[in-house]
Protein backbone atom coordinates (compact mmCIF):
# COMPACT_ATOMS: atom_id res chain seq x y z
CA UNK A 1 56.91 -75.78 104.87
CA UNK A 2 59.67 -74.11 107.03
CA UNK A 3 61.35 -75.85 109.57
CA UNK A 4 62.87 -74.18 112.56
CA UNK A 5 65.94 -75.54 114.26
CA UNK A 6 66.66 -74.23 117.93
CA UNK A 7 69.72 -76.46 119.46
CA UNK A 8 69.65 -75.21 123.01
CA UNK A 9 65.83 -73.98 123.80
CA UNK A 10 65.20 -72.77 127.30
CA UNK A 11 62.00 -71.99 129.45
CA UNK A 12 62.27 -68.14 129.29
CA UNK A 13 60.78 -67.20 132.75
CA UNK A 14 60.17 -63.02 133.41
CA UNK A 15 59.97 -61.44 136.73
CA UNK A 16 58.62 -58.29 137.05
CA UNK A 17 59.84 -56.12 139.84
CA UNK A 18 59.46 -52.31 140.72
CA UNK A 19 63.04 -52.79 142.46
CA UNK A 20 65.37 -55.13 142.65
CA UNK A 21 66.89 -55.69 146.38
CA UNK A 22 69.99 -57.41 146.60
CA UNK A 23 70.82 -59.20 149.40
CA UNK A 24 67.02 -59.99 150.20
CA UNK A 25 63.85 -61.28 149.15
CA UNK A 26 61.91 -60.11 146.46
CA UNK A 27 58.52 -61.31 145.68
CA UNK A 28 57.23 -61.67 142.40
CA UNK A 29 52.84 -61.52 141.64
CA UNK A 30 53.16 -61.39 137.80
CA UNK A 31 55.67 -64.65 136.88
CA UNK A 32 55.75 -65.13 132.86
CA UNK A 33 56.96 -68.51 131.37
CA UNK A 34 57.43 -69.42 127.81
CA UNK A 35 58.99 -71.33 125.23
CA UNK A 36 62.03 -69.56 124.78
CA UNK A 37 65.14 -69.67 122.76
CA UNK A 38 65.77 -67.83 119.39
CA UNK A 39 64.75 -70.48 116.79
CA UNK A 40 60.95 -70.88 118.82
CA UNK A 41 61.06 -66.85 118.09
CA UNK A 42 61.04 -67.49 114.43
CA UNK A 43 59.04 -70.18 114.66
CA UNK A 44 55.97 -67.82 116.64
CA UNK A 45 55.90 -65.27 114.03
CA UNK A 46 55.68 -67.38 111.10
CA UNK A 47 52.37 -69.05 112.56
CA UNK A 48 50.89 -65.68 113.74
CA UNK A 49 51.81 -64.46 109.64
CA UNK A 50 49.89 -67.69 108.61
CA UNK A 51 52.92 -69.91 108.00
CA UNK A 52 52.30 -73.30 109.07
CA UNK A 53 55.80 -74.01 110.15
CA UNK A 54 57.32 -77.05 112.25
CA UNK A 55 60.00 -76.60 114.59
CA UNK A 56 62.82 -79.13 116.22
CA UNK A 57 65.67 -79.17 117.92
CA UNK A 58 66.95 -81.03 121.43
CA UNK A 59 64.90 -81.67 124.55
CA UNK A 60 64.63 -83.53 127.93
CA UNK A 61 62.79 -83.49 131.05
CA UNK A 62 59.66 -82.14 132.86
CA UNK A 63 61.52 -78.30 131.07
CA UNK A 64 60.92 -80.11 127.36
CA UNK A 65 57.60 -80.99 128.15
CA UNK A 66 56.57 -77.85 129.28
CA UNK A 67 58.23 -76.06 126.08
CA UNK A 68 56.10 -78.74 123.77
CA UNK A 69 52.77 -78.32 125.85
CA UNK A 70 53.40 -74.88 125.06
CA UNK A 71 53.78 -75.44 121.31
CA UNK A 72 50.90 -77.66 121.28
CA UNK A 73 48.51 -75.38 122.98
CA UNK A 74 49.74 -72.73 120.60
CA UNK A 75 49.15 -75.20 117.50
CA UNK A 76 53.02 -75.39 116.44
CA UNK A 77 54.01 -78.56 115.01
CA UNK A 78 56.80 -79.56 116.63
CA UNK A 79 58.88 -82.54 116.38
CA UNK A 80 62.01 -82.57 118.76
CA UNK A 81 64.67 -84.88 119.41
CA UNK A 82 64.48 -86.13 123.29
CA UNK A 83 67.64 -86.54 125.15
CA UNK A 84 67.70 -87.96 129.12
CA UNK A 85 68.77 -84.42 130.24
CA UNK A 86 66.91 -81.28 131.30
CA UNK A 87 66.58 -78.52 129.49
CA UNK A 88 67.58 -75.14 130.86
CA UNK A 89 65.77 -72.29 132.44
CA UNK A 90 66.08 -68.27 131.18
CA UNK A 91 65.24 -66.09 133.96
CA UNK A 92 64.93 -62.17 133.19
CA UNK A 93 64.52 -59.87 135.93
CA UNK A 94 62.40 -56.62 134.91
CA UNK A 95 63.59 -53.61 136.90
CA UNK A 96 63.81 -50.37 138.53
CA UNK A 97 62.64 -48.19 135.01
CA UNK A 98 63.28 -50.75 132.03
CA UNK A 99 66.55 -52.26 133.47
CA UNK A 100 66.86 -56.19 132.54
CA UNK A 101 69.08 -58.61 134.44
CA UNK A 102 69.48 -61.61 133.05
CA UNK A 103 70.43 -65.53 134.72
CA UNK A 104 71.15 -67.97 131.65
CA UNK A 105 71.77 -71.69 132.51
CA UNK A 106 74.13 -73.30 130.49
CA UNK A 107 71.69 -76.25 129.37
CA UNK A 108 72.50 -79.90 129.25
CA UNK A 109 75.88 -81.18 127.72
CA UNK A 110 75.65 -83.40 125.29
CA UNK A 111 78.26 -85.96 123.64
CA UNK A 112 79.29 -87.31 120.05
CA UNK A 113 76.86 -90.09 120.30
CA UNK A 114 73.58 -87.45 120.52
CA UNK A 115 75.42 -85.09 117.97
CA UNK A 116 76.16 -88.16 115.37
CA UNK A 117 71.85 -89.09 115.60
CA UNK A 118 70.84 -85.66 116.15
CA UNK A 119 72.53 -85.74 112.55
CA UNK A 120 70.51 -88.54 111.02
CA UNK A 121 67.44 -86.84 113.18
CA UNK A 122 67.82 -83.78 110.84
CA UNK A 123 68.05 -85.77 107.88
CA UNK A 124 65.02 -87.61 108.31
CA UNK A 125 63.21 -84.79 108.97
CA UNK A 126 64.03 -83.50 105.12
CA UNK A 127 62.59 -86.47 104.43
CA UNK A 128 59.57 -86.72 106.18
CA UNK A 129 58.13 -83.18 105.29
CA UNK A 130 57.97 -81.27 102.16
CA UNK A 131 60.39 -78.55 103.97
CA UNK A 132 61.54 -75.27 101.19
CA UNK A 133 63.56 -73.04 103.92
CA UNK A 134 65.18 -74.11 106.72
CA UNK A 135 66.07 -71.69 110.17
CA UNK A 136 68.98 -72.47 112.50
CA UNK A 137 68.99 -70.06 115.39
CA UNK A 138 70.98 -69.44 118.41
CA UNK A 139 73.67 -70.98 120.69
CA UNK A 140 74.45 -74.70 120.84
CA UNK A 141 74.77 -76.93 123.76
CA UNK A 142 77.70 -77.82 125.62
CA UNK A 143 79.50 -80.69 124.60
CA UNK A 144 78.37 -80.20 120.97
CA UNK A 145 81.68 -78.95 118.23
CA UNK A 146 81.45 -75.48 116.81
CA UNK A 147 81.39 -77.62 113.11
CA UNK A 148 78.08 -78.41 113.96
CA UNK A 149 75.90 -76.10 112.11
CA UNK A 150 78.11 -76.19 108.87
CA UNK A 151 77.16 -80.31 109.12
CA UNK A 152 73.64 -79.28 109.23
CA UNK A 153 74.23 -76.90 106.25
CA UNK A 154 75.43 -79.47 104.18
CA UNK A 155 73.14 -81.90 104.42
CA UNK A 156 70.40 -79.46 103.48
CA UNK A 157 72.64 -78.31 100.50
CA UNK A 158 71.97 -81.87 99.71
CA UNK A 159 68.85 -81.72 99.08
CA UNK A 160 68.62 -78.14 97.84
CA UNK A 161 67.08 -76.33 100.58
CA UNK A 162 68.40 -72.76 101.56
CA UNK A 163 69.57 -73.03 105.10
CA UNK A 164 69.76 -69.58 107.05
CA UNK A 165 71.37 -69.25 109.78
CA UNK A 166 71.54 -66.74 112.82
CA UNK A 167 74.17 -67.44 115.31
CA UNK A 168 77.42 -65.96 116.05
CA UNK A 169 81.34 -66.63 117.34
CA UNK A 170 82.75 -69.57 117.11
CA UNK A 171 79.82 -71.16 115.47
CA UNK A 172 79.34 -68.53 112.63
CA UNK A 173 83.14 -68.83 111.48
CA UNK A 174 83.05 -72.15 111.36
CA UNK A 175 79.85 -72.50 109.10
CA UNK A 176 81.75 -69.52 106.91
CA UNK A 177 84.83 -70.43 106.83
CA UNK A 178 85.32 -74.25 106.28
CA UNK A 179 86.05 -75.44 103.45
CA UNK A 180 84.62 -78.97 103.51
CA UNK A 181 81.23 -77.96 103.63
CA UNK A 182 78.94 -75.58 101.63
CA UNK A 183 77.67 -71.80 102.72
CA UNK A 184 74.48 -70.78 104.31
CA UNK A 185 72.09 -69.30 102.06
CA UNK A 186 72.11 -66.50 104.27
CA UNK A 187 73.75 -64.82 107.59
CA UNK A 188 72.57 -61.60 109.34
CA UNK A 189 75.24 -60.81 111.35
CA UNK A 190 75.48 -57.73 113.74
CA UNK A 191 78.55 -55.01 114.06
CA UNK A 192 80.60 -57.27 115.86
CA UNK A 193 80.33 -60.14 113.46
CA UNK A 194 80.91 -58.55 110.27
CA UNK A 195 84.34 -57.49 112.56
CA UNK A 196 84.70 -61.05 113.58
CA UNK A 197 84.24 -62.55 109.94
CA UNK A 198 86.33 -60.07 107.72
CA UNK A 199 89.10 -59.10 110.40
CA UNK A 200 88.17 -55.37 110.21
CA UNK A 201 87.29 -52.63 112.30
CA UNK A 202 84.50 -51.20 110.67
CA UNK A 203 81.76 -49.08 111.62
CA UNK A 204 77.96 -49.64 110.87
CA UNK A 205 77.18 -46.72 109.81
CA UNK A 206 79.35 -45.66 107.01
CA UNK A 207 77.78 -48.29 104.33
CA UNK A 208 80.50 -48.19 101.44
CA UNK A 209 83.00 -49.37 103.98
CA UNK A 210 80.59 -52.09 105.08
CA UNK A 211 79.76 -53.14 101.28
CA UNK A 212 83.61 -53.42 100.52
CA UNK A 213 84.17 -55.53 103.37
CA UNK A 214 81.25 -57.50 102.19
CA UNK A 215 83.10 -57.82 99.25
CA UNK A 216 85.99 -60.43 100.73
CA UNK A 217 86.78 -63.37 98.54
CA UNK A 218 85.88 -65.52 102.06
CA UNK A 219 81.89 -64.50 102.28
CA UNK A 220 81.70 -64.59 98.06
CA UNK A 221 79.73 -68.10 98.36
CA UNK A 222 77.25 -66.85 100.87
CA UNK A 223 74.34 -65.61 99.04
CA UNK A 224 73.15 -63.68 101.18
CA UNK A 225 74.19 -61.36 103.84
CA UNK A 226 71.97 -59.09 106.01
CA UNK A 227 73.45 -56.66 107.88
CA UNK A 228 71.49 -54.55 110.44
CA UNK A 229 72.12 -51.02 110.24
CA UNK A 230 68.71 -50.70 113.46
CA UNK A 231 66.75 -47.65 113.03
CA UNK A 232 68.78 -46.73 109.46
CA UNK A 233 67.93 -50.20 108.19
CA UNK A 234 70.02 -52.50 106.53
CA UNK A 235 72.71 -53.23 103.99
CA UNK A 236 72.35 -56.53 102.02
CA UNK A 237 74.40 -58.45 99.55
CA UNK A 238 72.17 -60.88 97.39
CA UNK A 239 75.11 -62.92 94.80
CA UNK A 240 76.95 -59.31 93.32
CA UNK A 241 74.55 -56.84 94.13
CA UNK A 242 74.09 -54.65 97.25
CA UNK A 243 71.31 -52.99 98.20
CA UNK A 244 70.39 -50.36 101.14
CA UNK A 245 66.81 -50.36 102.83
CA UNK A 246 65.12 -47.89 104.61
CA UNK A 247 62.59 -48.50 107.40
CA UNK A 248 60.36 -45.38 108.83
CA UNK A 249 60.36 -44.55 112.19
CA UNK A 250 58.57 -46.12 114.78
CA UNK A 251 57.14 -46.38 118.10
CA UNK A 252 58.55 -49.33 119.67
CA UNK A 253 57.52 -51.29 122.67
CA UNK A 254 59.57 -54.09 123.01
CA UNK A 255 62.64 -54.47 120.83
CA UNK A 256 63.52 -57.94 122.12
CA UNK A 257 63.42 -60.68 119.61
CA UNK A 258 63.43 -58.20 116.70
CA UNK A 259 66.41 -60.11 114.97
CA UNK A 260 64.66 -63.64 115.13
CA UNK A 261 61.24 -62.20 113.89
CA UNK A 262 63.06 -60.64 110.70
CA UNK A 263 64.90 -63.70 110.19
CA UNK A 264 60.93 -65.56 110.23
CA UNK A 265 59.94 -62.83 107.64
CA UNK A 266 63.09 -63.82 105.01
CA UNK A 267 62.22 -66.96 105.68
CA UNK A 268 58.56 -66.71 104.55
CA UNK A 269 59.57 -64.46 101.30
CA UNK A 270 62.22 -67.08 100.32
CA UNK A 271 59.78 -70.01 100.80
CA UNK A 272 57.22 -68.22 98.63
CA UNK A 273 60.23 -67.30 96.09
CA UNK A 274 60.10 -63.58 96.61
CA UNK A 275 61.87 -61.08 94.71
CA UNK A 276 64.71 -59.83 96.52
CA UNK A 277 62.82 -56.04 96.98
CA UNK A 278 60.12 -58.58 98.65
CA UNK A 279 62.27 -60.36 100.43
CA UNK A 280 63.85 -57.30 102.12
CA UNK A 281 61.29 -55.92 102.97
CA UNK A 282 59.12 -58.47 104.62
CA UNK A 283 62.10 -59.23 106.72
CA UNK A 284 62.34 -55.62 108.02
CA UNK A 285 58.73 -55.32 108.39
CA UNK A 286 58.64 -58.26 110.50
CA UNK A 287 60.90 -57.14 112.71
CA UNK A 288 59.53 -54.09 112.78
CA UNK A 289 55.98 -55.39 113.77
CA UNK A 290 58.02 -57.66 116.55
CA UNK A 291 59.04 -53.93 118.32
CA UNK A 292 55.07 -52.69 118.35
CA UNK A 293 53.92 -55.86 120.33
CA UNK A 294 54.50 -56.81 124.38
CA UNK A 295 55.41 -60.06 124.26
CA UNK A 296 58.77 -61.41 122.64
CA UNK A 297 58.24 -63.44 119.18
CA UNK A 298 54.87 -62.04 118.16
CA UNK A 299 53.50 -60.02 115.49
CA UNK A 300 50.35 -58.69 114.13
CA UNK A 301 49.76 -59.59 110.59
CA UNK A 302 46.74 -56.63 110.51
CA UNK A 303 49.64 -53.92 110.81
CA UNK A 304 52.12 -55.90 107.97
CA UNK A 305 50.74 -53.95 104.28
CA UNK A 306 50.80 -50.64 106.02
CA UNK A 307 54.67 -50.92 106.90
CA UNK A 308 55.70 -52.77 103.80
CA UNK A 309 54.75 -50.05 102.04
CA UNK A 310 57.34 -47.40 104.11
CA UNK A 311 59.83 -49.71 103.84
CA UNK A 312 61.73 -48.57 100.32
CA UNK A 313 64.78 -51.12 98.92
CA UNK A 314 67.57 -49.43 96.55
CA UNK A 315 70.33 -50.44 94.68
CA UNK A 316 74.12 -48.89 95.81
């Protein structure tokens, strides 16, 4: 089983709009509210690829009920830790020929007490299902230490069971860099994280640079990295070898979410204890699949063989 983690889920609410007037009303007919936040991403395409996953994280209010109707009528097992606040709201405004603005609550802010038996929570939950991989996704909510997620790691490094983990700044340095806990099993950070984490200026798309910087003593316990390289690919370190992978080209409808539903496919290779060539590329045909459909966090399994099969993994 693979368990999900999303710290700071929203209601992800889309409006719609030929144009948007400022200073005015605007009227919405088409209003579209889901369960949003990265983690619940993940969690969407590993059901619709036949996963049977379960999914937690931190909610309150009428917002956290609506988020677990959601999962229930979608049958998600989900099994969240409740706090007394409410969660937040995601509102993206569709516009005038494929612009998106976007209003982000901060969500509720939470204190040591919730972060100390959000803890135990966690624990229990390793527990209480037979879980193999383990997804932590996204931003965290006020009030909670950027430490957090490396405290998470190490308490599934506890009990053996690969944490990955998909989340960036302050968070992502902390879960790579201290040195009282142990690694993720595997990152996928973007451009500006791989600057972030190894203190270079480097550019995506010239790969030997990338694999050297890859290379730092610092990200040596990590053992994986993923690095997106979009329509080229990706680069990946696996332990001492790198390898390059090569997606074909696409038609692509909505590209939003594309990140979370690769992270689901790595996630279902590692759980099924993939080769690496397998692993690779169910991840990038995942994502892949995620860009063909309308709706964020959805994929359709019928299309997977045919794009595994373009997708070619080499050694560099």
């Amino acid at each position: 089983m693979i368990l999900t983690i999303t710290m700071n889920p929203s209601v992800d609410i889309s409006y719609p709009l030929d144009h948007l007037a400022i200073n005015t009303v605007n009227r919405v007919s088409n209003t579209i509210k889901t369960a949003g936040g990265k983690g619940l991403n993940v969690t969407r395409v590993l059901k619709d690829m036949g996963n049977d996953p379960i999914t937690s994280g931190v909610l309150g209010g009428h917002l956290g009920k609506f988020i677990i109707d959601a999962l229930d009528q979608q049958g998600i097992k989900n099994d969240f830790y409740q706090i007394d606040q409410e969660t937040r709201n995601c509102i993206a405004i569709l516009h005038d020929n494929g612009q998106q603005t976007e209003i982000l609550e901060s969500g509720p802010v939470l204190n040591h007490n919730i972060e100390t038996d959000f803890l135990d929570f966690f624990e229990a939950k390793l527990l209480s299902y037979p879980i193999e991989v383990i997804t932590v996704s996204g931003s965290l909510p006020q009030g909670i230490p950027s430490n957090f997620y490396s405290k998470l790691i190490k308490i599934s490094s506890k009990k053996n069971i690969p944490l990955i983990l998909d989340t960036s700044g302050n968070s992502l340095k902390e879960s790579v860099f201290n040195l009282q806990s142990e690694k993720p099993f595997l990152i996928k950070p973007n451009e500006e994280e791989i600057i972030a984490l190894t203190g270079k200026g480097i550019d995506n798309s010239d790969i030997y640079a990338l694999k050297e910087a890859l290379m730092a003593s610092d990200l040596s316990e990590i053992e994986w990295i993923v690095v997106s390289l979009g329509a080229d690919g990706c680069i990946a370190k696996h332990k001492d070898k790198f390898y390059k992978v090569n997606i074909p080209s696409i038609s692509v409808v909505n590209p939003v979410g594309s990140g979370d539903a690769t992270i689901a496919g790595f996630a279902l290779a590692i759980s099924q204890s993939a080769s690496d060539e397998d692993i690779l590329k169910t991840g990038m045909t995942t994502g892949m699949l995620n860009t063909q459909e309308k709706l964020t966090g959805h994929v359709n399994p019928k299309n997977f063989q045919e794009l595994f099969q373009k997708v070619t993994v080499e050694l560099f």
